[in-house]
PDB file of N, CA and C in Angstrom:
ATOM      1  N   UNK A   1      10.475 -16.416   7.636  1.00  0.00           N
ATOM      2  CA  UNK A   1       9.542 -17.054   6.717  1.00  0.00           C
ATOM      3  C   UNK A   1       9.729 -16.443   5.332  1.00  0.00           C
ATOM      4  N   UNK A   2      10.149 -17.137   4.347  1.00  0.00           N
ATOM      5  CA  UNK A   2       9.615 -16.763   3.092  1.00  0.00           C
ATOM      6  C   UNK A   2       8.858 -16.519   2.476  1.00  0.00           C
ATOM      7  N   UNK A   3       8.643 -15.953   1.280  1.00  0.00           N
ATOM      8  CA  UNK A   3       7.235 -15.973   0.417  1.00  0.00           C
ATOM      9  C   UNK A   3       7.813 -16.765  -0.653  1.00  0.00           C
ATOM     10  N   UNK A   4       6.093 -17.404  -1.514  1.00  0.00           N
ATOM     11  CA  UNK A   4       6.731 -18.572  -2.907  1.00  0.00           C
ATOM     12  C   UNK A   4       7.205 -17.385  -4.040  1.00  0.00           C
ATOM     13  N   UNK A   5       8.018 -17.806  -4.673  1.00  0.00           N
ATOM     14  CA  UNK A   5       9.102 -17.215  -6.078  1.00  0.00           C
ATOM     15  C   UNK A   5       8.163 -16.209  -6.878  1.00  0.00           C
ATOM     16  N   UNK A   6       7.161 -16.829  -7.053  1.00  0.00           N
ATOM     17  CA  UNK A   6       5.771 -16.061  -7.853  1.00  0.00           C
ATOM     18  C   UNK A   6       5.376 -15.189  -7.024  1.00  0.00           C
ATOM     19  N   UNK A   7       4.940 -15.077  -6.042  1.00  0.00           N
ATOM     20  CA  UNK A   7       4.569 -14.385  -5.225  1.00  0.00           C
ATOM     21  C   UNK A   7       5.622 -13.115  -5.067  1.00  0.00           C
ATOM     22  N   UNK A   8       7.003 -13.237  -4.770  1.00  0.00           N
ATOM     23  CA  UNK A   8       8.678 -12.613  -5.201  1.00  0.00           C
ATOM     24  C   UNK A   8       8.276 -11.185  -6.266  1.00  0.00           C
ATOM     25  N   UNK A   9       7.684 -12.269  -7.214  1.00  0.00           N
ATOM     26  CA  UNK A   9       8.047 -11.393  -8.588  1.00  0.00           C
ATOM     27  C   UNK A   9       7.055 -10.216  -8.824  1.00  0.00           C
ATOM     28  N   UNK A  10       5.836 -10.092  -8.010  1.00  0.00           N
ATOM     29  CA  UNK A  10       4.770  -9.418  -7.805  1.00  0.00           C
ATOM     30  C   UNK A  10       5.986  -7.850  -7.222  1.00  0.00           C
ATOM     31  N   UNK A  11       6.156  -8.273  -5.923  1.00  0.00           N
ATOM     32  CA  UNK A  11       7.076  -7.589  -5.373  1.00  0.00           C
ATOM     33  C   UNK A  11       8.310  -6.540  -6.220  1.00  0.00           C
ATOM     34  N   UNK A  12       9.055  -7.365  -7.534  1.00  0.00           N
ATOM     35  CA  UNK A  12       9.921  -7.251  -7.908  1.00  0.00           C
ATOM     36  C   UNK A  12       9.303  -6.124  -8.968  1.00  0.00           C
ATOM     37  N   UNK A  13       8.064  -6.656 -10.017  1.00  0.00           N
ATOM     38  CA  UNK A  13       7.523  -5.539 -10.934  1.00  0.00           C
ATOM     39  C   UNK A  13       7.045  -4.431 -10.291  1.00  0.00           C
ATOM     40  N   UNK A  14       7.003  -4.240  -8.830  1.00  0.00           N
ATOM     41  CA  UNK A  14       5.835  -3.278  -8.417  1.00  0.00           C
ATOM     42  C   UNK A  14       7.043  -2.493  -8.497  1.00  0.00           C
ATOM     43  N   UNK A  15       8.679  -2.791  -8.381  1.00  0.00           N
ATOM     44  CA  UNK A  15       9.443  -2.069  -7.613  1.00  0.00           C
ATOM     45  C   UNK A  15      10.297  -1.348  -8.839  1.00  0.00           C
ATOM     46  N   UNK A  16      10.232  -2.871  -9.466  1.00  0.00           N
ATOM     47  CA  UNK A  16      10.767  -1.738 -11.397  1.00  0.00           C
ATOM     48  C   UNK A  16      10.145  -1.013 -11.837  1.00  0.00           C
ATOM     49  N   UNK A  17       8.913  -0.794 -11.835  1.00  0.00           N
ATOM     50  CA  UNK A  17       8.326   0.098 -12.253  1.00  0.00           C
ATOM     51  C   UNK A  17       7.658   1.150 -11.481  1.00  0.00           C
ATOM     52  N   UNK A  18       7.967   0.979 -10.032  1.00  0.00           N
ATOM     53  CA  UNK A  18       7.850   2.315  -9.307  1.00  0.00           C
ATOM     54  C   UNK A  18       6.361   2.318  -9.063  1.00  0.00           C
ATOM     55  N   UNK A  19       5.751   0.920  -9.009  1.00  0.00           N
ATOM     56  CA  UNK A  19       4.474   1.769  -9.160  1.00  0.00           C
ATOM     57  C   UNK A  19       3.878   1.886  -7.656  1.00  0.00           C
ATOM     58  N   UNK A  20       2.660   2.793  -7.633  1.00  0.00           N
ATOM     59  CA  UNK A  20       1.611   3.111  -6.268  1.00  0.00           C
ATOM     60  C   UNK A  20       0.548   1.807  -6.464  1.00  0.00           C
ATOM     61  N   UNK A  21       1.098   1.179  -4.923  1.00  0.00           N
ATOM     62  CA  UNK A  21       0.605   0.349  -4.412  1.00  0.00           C
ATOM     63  C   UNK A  21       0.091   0.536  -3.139  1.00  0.00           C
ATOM     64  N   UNK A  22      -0.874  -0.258  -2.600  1.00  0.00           N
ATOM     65  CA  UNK A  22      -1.290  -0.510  -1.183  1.00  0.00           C
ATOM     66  C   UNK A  22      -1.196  -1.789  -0.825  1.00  0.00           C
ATOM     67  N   UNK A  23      -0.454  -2.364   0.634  1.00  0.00           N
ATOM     68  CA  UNK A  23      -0.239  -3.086   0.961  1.00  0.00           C
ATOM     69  C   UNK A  23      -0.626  -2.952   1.945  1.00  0.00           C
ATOM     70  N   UNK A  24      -1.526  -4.402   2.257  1.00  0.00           N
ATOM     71  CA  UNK A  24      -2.637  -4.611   3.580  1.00  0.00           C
ATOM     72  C   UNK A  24      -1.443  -5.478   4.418  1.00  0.00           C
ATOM     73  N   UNK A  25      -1.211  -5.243   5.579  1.00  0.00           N
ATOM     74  CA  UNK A  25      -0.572  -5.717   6.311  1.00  0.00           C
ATOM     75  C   UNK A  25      -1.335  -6.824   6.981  1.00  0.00           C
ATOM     76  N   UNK A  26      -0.738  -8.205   7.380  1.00  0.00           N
ATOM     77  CA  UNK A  26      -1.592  -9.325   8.388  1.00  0.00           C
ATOM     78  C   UNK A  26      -1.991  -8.560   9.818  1.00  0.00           C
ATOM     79  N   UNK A  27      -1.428  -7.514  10.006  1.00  0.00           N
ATOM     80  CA  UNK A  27      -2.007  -6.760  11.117  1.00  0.00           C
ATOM     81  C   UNK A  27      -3.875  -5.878  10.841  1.00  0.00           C
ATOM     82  N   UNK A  28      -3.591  -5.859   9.213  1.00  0.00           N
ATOM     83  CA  UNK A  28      -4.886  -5.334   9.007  1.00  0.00           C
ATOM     84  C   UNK A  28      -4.574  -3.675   8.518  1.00  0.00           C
ATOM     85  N   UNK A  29      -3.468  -3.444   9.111  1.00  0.00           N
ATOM     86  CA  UNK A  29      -3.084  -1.797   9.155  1.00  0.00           C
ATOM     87  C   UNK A  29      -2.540  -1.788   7.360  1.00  0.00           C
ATOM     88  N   UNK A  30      -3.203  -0.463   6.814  1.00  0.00           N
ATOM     89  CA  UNK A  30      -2.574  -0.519   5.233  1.00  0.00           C
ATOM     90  C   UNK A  30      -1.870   0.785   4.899  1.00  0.00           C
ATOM     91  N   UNK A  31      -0.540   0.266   4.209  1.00  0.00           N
ATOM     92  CA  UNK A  31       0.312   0.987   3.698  1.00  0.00           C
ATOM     93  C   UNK A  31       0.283   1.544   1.971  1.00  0.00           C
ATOM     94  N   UNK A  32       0.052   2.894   2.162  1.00  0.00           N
ATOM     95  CA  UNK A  32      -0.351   3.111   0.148  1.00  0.00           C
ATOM     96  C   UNK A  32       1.109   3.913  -0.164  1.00  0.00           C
ATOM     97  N   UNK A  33       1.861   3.712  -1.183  1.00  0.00           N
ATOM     98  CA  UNK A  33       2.816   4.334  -1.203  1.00  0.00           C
ATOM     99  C   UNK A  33       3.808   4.105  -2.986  1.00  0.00           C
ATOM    100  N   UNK A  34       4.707   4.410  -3.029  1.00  0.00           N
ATOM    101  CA  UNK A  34       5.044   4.227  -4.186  1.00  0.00           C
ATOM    102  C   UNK A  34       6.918   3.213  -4.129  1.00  0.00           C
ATOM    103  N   UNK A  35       6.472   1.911  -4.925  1.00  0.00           N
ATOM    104  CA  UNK A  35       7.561   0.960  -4.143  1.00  0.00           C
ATOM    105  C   UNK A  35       8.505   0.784  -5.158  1.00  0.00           C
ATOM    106  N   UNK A  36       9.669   1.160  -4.099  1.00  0.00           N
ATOM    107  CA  UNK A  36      10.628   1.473  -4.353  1.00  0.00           C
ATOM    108  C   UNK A  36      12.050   0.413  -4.862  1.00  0.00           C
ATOM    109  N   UNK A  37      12.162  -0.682  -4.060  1.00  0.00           N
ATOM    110  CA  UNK A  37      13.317  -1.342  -4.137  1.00  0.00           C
ATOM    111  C   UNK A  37      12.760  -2.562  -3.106  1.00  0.00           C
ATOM    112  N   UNK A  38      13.767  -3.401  -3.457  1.00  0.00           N
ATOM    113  CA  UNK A  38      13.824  -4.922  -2.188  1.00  0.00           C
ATOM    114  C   UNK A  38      14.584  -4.856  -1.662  1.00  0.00           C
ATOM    115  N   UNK A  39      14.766  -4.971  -0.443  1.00  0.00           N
ATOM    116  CA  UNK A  39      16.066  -4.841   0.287  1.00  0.00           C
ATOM    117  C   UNK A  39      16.668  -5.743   1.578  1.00  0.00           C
ATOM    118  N   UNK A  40      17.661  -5.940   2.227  1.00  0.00           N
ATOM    119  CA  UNK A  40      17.585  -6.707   3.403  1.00  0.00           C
ATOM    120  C   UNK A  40      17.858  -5.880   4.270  1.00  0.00           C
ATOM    121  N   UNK A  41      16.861  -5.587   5.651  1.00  0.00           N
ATOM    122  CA  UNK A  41      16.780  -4.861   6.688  1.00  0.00           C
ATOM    123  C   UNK A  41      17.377  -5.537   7.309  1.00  0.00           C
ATOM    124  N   UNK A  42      18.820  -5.246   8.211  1.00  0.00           N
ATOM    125  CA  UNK A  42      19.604  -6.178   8.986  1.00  0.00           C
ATOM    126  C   UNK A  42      19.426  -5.515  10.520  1.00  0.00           C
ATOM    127  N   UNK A  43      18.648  -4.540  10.485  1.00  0.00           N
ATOM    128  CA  UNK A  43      18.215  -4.236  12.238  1.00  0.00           C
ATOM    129  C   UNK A  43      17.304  -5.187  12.982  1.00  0.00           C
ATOM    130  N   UNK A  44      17.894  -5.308  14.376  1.00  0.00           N
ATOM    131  CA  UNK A  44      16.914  -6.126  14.406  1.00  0.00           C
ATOM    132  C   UNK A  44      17.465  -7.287  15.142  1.00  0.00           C
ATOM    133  N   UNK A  45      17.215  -8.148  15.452  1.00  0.00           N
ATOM    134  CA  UNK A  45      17.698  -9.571  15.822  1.00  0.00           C
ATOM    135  C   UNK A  45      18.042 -10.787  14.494  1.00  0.00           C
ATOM    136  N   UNK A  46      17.413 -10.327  13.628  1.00  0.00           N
ATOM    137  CA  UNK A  46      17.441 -11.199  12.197  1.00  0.00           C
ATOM    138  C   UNK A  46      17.408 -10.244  11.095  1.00  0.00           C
ATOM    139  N   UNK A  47      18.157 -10.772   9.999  1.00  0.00           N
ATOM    140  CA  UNK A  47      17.991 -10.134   8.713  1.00  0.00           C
ATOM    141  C   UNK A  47      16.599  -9.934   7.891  1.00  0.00           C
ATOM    142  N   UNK A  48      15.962  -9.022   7.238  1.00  0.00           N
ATOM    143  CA  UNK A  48      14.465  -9.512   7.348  1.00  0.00           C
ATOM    144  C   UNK A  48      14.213  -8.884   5.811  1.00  0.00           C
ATOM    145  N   UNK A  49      13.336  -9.763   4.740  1.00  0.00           N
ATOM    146  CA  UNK A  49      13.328  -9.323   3.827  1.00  0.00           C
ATOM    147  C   UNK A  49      12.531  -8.471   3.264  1.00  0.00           C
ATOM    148  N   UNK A  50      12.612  -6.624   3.022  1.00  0.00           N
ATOM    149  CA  UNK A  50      11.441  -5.876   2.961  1.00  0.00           C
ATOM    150  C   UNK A  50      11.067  -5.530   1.441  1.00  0.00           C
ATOM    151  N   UNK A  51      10.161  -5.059   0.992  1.00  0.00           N
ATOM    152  CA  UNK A  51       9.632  -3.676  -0.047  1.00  0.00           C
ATOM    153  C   UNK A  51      10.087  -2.429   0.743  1.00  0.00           C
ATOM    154  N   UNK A  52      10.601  -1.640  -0.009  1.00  0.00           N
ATOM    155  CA  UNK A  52      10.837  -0.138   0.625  1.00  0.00           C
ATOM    156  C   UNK A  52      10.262   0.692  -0.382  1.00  0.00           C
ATOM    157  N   UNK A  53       9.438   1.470   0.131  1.00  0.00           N
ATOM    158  CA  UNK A  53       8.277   2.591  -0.250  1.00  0.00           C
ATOM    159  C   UNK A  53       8.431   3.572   0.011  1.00  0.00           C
ATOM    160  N   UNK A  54       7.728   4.709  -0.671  1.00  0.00           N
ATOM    161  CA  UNK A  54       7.680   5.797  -0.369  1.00  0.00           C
ATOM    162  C   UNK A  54       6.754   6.202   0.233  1.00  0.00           C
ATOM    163  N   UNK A  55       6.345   6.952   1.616  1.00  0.00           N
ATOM    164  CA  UNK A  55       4.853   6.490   1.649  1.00  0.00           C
ATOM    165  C   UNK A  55       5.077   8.295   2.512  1.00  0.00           C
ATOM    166  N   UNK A  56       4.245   8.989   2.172  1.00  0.00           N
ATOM    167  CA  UNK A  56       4.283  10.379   2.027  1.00  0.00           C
ATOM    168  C   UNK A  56       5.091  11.459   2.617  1.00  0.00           C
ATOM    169  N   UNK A  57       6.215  11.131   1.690  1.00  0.00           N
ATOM    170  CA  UNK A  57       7.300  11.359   1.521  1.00  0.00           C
ATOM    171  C   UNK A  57       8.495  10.704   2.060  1.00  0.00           C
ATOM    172  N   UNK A  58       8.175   9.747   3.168  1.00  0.00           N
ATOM    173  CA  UNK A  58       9.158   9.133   4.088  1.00  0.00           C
ATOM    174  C   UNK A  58       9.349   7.842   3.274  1.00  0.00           C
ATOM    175  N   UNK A  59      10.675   7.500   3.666  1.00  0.00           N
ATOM    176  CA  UNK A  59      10.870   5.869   2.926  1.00  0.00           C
ATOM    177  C   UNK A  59      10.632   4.798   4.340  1.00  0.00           C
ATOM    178  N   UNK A  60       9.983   3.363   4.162  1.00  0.00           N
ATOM    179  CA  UNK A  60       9.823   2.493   4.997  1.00  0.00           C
ATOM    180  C   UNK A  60      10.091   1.273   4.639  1.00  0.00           C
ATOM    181  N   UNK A  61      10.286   0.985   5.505  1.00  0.00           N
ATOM    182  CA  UNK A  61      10.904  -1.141   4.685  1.00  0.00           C
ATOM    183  C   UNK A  61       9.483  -1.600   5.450  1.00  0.00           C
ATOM    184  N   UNK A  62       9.157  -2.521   4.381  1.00  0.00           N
ATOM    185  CA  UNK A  62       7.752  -3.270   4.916  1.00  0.00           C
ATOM    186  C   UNK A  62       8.107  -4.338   4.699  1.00  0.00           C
ATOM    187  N   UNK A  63       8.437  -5.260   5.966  1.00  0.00           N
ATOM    188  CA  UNK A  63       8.886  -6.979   5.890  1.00  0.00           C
ATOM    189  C   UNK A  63       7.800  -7.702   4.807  1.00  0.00           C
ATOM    190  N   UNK A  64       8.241  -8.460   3.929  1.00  0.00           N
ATOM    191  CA  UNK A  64       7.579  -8.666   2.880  1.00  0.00           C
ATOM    192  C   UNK A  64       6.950 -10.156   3.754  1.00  0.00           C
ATOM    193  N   UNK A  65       7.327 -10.814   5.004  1.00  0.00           N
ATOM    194  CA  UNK A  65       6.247 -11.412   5.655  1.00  0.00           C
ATOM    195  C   UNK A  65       5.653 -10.927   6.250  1.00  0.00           C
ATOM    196  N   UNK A  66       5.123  -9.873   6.053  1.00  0.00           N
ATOM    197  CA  UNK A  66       4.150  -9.309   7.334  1.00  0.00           C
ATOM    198  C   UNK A  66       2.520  -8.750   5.959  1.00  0.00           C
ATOM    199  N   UNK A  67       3.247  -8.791   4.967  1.00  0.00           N
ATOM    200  CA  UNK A  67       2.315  -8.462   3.705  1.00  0.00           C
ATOM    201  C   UNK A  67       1.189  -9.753   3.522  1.00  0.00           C
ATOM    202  N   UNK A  68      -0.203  -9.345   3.701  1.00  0.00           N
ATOM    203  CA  UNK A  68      -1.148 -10.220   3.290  1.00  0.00           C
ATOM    204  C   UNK A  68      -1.638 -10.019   2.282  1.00  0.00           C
ATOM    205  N   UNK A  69      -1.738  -8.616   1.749  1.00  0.00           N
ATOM    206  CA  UNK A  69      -2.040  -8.305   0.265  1.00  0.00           C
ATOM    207  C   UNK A  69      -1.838  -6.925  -1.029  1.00  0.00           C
ATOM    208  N   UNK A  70      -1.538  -7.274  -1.680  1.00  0.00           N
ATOM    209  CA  UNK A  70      -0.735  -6.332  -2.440  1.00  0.00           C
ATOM    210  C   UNK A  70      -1.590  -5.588  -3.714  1.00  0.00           C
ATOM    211  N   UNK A  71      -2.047  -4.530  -3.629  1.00  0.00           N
ATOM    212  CA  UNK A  71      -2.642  -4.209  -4.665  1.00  0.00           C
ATOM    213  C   UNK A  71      -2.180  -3.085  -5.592  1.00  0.00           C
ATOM    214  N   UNK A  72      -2.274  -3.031  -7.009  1.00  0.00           N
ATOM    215  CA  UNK A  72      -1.528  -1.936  -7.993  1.00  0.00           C
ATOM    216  C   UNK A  72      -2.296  -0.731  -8.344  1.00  0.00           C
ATOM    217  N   UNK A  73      -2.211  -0.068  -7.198  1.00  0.00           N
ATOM    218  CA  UNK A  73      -2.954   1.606  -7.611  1.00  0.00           C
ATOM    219  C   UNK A  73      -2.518   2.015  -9.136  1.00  0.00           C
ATOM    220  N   UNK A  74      -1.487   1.973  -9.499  1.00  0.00           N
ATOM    221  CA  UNK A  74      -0.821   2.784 -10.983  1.00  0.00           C
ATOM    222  C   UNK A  74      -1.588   1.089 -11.969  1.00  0.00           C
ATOM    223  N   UNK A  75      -2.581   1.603 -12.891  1.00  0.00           N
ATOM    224  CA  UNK A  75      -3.030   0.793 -13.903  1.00  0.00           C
ATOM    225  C   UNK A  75      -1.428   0.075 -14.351  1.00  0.00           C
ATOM    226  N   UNK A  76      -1.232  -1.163 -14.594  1.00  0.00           N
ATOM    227  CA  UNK A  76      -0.239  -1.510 -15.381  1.00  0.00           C
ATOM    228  C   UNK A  76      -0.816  -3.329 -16.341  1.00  0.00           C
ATOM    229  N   UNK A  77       0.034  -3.936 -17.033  1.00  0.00           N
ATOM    230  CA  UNK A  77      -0.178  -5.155 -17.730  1.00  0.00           C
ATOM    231  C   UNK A  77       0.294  -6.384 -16.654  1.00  0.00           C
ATOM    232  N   UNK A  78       0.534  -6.112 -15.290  1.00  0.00           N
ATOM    233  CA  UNK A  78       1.527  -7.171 -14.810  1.00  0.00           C
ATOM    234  C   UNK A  78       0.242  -7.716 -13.879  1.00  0.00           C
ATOM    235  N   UNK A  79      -0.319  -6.879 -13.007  1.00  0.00           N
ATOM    236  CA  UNK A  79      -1.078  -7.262 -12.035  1.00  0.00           C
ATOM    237  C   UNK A  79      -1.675  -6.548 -11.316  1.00  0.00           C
ATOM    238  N   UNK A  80      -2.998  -6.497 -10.526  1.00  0.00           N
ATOM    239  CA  UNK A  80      -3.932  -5.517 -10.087  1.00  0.00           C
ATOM    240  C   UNK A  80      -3.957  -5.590  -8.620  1.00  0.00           C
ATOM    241  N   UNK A  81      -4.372  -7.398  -8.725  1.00  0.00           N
ATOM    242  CA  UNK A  81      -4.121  -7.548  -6.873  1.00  0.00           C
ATOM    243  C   UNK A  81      -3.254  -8.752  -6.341  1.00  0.00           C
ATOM    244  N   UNK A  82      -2.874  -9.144  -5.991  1.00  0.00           N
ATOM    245  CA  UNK A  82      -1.923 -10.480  -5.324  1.00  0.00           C
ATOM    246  C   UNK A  82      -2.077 -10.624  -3.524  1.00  0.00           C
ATOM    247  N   UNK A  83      -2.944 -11.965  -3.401  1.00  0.00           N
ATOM    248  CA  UNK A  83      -2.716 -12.515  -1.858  1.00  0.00           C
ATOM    249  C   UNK A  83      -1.612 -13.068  -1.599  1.00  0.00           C
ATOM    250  N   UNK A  84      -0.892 -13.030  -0.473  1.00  0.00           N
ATOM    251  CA  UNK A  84      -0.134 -13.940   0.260  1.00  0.00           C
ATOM    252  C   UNK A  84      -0.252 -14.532   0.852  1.00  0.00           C
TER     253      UNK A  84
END
């Protein structure tokens, strides 16, 4: 499953600029961490498209469909919170 292009670019500023985010997972379970890059996780049965974070101290790929909501701990001009 994809996410829409706009929705993409949320993803893309959090990751240029490194900032600390929390991401509520559709499981409910939330990830706070500092995001890092986009990447394609090819483990797995399918290629799967993640955010990779830093999340205290460990790096994690978080399938960017499994993200229900994205919020910007580090104050910035781009965006505070974003649903999926």
């Amino acid at each position: 499953m994809n996410i829409a292009c706009q929705l993409y670019d949320y993803i893309e500023i959090a990751c240029m600029y490194k900032l600390e985010v929390s991401a509520v997972l559709k499981s409910g379970e939330l990830k706070n961490g500092k995001a890092l890059n986009t990447i394609i996780d090819k483990h797995g049965d399918a290629p799967t498209e993640c955010i990779q974070m830093r999340i205290n101290g460990n790096v994690e790929n978080i399938a960017l469909n499994e993200i229900a909501q994205l919020h910007a701990i580090t104050d910035n001009p781009h965006f505070s919170s974003v649903s999926f």
